[in-house]
Protein backbone atom coordinates (compact mmCIF):
# COMPACT_ATOMS: atom_id res chain seq x y z
CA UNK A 1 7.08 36.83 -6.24
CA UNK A 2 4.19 39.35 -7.80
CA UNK A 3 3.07 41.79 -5.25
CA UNK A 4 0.42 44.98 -5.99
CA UNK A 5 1.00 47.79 -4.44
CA UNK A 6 -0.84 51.23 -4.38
CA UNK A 7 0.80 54.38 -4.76
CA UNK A 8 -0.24 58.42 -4.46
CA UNK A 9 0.39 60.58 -6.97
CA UNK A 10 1.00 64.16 -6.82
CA UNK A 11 0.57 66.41 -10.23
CA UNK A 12 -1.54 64.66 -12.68
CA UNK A 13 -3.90 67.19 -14.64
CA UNK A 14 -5.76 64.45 -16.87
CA UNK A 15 -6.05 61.61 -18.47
CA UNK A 16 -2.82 61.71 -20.57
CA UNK A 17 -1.13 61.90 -17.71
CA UNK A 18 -2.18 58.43 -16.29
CA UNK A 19 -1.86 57.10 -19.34
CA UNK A 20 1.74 58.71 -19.71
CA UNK A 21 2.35 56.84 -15.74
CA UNK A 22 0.83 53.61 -17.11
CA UNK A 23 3.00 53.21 -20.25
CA UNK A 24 6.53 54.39 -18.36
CA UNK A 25 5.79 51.61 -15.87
CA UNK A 26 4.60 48.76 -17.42
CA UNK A 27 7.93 49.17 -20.15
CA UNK A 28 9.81 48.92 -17.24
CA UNK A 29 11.27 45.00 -16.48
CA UNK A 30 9.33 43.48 -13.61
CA UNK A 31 6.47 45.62 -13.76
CA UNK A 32 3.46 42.88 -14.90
CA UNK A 33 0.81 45.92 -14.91
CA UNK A 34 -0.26 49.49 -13.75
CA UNK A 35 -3.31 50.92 -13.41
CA UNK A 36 -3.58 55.10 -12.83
CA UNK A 37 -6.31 56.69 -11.86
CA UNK A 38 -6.24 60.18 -12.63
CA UNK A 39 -10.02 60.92 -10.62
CA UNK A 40 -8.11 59.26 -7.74
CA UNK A 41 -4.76 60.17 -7.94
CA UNK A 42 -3.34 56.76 -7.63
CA UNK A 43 -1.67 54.05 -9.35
CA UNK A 44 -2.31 49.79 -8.42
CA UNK A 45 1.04 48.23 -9.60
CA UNK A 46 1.82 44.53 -9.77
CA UNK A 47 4.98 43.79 -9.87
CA UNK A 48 7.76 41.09 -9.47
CA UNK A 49 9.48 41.93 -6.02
CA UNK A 50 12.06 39.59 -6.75
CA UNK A 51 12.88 42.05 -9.91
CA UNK A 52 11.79 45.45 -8.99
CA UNK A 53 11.08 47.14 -5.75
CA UNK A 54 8.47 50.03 -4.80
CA UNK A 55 11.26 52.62 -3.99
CA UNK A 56 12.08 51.66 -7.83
CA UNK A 57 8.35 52.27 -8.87
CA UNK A 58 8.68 55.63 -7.02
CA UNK A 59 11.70 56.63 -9.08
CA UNK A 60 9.97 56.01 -12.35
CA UNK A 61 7.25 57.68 -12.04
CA UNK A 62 8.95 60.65 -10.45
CA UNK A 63 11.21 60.51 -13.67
CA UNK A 64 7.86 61.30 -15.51
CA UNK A 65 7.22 64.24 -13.11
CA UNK A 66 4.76 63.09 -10.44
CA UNK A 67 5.25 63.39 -7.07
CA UNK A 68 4.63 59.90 -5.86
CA UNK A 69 4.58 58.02 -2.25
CA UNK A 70 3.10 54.49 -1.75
CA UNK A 71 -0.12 53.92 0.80
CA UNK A 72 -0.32 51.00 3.22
């Protein structure tokens, strides 16, 4: 089932580093698309729950070196 969630992110100091958030995620299988915002220090990500859950999402993108926490 595709789900979008938003998440936080702690530690990005431009651009490339969105972009750098974007490209880690959306190689990663279930993950159908991420958007990061650097201005807002957030990232939408839709996603196949049945594949890949938000703790997951989390993981990657601390792997990359972000703090990261999802928002209700």
């Amino acid at each position: 089932m595709l789900k979008t969630a938003v998440f936080e992110i702690n530690g990005m100091h431009c651009t490339s580093c969105a972009l750098t958030i974007d490209m880690d995620l959306e190689e990663t299988e279930g993950v159908k698309e991420s958007n990061t915002s650097y201005a807002r220090q957030k990232t939408e990500v839709t996603f196949d729950s049945d594949i890949i859950k938000p703790e997951k999402i989390i993981e990657i993108i601390q792997k990359t070196g972000y703090e990261a926490s999802e928002t209700d």
